[in-house]
Protein backbone atom coordinates (compact mmCIF):
# COMPACT_ATOMS: atom_id res chain seq x y z
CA UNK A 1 83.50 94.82 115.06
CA UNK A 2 86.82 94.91 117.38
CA UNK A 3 89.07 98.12 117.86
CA UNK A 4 91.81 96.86 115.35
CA UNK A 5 89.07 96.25 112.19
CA UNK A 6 87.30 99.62 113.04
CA UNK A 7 90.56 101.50 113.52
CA UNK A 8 91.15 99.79 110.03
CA UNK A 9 88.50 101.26 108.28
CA UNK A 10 89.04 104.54 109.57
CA UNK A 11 92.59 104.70 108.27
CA UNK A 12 90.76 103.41 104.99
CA UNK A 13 88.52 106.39 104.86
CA UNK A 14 91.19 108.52 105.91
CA UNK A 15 93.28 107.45 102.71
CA UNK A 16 90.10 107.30 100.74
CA UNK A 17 89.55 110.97 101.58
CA UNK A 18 93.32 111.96 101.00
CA UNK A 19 93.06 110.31 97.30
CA UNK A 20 89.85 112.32 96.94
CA UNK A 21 91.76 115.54 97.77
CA UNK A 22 94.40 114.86 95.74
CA UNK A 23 97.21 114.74 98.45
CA UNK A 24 98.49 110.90 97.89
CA UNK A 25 98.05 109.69 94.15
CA UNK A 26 95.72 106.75 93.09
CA UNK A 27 96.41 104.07 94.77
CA UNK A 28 94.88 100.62 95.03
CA UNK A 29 93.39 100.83 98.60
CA UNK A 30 92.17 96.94 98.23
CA UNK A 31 94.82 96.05 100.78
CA UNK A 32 94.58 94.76 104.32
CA UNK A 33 95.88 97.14 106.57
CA UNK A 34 98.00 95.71 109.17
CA UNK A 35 97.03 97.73 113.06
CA UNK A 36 99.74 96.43 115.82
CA UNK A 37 101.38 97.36 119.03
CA UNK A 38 104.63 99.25 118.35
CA UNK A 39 107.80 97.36 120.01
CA UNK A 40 108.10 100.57 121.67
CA UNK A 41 105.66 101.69 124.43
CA UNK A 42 106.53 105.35 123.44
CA UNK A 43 105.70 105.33 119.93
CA UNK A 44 102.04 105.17 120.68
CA UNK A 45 99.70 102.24 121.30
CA UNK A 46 98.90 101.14 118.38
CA UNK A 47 100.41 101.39 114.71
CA UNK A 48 100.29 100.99 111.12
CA UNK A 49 103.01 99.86 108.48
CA UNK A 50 100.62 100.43 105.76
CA UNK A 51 102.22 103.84 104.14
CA UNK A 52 105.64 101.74 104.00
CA UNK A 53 103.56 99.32 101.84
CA UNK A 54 101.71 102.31 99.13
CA UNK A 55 105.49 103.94 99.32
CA UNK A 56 107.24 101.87 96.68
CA UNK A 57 103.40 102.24 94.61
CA UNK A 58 102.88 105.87 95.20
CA UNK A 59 107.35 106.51 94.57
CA UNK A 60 106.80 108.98 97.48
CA UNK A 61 108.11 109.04 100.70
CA UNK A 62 106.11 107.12 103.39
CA UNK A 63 105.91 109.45 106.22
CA UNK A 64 104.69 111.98 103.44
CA UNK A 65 101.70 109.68 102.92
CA UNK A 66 101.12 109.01 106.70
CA UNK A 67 101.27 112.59 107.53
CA UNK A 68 98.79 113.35 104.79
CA UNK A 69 96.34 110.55 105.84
């Protein structure tokens, strides 16, 4: 498995867990979930847009959801 699939289903786990807890609402987590290089060397070295994609679902604010996750 390479780093961007298993960082993938960690972040899947992670939201699994954060439904589970009831800190994001149900969601349908049977999405791919994008893992890139920010433009930005200083915004870390690698990145998700994923809670910008379950915002508009969950009508919450994504950095709530990332920040949850």
């Amino acid at each position: 498995m390479n780093l961007n699939k298993s960082i993938g289903a960690l972040i899947r786990q992670a939201l699994v867990d954060a439904q589970n807890a009831g800190m994001i609402p149900d969601l349908d987590l049977d999405v791919e979930i994008p893992i890139e290089r920010p433009l930005q060397p200083e915004h870390g070295d690698l990145a998700t847009s994923l809670p910008l994609k379950l915002a508009r679902t969950a009508r919450t604010n994504p950095m709530l959801i990332a920040e949850r996750v």
